[in-house]
C-alpha atoms as a PDB file:
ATOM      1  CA  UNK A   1      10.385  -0.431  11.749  1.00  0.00           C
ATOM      2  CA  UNK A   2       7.940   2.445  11.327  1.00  0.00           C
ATOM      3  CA  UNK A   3       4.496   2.056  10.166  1.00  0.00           C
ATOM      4  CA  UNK A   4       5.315   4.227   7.154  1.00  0.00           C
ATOM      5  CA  UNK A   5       7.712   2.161   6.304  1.00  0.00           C
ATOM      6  CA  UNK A   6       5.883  -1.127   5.987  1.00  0.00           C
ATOM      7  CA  UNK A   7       5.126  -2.465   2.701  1.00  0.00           C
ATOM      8  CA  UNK A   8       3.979  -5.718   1.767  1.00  0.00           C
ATOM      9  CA  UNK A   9       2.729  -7.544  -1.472  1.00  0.00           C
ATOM     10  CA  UNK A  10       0.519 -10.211  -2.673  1.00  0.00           C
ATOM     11  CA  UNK A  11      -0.982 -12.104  -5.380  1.00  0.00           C
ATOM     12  CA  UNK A  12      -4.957 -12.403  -5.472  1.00  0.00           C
ATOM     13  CA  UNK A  13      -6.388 -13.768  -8.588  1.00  0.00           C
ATOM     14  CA  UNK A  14      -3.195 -13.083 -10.491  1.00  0.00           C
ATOM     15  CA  UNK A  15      -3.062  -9.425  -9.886  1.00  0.00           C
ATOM     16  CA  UNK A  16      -0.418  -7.780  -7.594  1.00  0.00           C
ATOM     17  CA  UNK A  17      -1.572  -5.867  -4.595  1.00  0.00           C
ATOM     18  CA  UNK A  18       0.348  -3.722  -2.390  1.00  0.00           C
ATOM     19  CA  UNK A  19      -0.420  -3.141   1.212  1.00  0.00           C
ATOM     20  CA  UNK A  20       0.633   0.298   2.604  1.00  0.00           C
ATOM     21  CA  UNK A  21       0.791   0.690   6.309  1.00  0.00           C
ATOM     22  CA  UNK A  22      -1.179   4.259   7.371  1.00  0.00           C
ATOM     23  CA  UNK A  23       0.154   6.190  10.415  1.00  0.00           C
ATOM     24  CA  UNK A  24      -1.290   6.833  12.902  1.00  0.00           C
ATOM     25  CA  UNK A  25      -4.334   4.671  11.932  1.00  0.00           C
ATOM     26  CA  UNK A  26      -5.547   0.767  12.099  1.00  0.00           C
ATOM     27  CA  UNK A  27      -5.417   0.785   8.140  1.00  0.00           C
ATOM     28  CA  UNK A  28      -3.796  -0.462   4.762  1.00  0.00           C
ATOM     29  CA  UNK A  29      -3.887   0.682   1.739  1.00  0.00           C
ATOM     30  CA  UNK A  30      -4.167  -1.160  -0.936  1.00  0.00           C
ATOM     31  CA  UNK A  31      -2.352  -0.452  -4.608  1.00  0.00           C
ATOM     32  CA  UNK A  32      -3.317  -2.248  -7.491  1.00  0.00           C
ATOM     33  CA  UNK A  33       0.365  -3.166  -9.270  1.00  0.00           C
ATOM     34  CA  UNK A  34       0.526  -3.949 -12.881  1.00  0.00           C
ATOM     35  CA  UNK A  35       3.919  -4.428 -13.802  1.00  0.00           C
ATOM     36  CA  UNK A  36       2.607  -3.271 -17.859  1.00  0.00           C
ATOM     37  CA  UNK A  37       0.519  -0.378 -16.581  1.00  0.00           C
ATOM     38  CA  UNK A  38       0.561   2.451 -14.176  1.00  0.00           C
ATOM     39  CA  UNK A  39      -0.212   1.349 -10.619  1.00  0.00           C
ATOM     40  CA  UNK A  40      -3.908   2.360  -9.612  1.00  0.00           C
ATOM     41  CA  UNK A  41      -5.078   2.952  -5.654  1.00  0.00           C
ATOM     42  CA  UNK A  42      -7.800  -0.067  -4.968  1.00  0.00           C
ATOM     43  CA  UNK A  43      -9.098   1.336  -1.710  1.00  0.00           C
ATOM     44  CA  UNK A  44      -8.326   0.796   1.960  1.00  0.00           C
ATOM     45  CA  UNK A  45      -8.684  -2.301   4.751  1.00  0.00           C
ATOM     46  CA  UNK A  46      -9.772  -0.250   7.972  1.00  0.00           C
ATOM     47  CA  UNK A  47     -10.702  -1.070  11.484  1.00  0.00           C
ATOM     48  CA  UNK A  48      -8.204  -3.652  11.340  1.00  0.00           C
ATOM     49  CA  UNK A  49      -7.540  -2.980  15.213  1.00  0.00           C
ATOM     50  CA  UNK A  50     -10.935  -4.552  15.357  1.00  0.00           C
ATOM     51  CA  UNK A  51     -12.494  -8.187  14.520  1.00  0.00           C
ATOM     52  CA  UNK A  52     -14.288  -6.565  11.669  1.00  0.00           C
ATOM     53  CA  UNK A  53     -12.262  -5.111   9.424  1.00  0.00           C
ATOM     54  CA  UNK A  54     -13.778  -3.961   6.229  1.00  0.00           C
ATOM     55  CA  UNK A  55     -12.441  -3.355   3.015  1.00  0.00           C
ATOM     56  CA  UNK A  56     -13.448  -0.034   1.153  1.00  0.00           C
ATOM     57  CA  UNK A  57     -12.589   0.527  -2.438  1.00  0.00           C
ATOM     58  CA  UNK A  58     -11.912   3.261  -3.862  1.00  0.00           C
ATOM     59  CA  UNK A  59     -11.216   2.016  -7.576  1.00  0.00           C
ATOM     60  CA  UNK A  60     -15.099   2.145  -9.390  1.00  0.00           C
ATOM     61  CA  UNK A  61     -13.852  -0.266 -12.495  1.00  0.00           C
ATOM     62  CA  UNK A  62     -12.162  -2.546  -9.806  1.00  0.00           C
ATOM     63  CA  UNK A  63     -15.697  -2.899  -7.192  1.00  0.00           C
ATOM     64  CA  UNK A  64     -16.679  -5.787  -8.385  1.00  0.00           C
ATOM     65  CA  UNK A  65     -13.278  -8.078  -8.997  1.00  0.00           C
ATOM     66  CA  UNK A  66     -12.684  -6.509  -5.019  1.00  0.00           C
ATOM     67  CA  UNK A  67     -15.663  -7.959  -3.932  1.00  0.00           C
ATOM     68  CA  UNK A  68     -15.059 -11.148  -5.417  1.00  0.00           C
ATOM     69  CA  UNK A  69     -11.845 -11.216  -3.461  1.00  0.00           C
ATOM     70  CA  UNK A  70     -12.777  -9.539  -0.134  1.00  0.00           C
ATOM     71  CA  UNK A  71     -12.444 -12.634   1.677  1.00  0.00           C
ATOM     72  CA  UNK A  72      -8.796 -12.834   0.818  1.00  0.00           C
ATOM     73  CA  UNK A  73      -8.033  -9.739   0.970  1.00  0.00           C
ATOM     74  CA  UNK A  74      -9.412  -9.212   4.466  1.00  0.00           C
ATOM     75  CA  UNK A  75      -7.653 -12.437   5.221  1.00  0.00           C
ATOM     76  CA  UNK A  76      -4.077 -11.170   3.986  1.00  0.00           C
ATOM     77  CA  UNK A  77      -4.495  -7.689   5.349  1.00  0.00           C
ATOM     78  CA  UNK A  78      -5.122  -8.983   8.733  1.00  0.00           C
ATOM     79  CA  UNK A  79      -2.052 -11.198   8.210  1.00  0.00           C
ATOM     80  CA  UNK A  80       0.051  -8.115   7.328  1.00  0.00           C
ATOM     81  CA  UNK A  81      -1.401  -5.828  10.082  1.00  0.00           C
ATOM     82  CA  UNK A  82      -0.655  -8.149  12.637  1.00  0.00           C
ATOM     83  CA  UNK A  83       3.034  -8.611  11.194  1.00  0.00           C
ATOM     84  CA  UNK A  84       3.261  -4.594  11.102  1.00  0.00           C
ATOM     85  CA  UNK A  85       2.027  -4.111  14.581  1.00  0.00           C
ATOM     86  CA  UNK A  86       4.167  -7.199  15.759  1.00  0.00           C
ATOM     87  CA  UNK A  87       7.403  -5.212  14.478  1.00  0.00           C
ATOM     88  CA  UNK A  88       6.248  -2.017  15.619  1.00  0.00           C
ATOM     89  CA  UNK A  89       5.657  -3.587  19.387  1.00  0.00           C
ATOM     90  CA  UNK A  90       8.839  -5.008  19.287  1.00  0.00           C
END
């Protein structure tokens, strides 16, 4: 499995989120899925090769429900990177 090629979704608060691997670099990004509307780019989790990986969005109406979530976010990005790199090791 290639990093490209890694996708992987969850539910925060209700909303779906998308996590899209980013070759070559220790980062997801992170799609904001609305099965009603159009999808809309939240932002990124980077430095996930890291202990302190930090979420940057890029979404200004969404800042402040991303905030409120950060903590799961982070949590289920670092889940997913470690999956991604775990398949990608062998």
């Amino acid at each position: 499995m290639s990093f490209a090629s890694y996708v992987a979704t969850i539910v925060v608060d209700g909303r779906r989120l998308h996590f899209a691997a980013i070759v070559p670099q220790a980062r997801l990004r992170l799609t904001l899925a609305d099965p009603w509307e159009e999808s809309e780019i939240l932002g990124s989790v980077i430095r996930l090769d890291t202990t302190e990986p930090g979420l940057r969005v890029a979404a200004p109406l969404q800042v402040e429900w991303a905030n409120d979530h950060a903590e799961t976010i982070l949590k289920e990005a670092v889940r997913v990177w470690d999956t991604v790199t775990r398949h990608c090791n062998g």
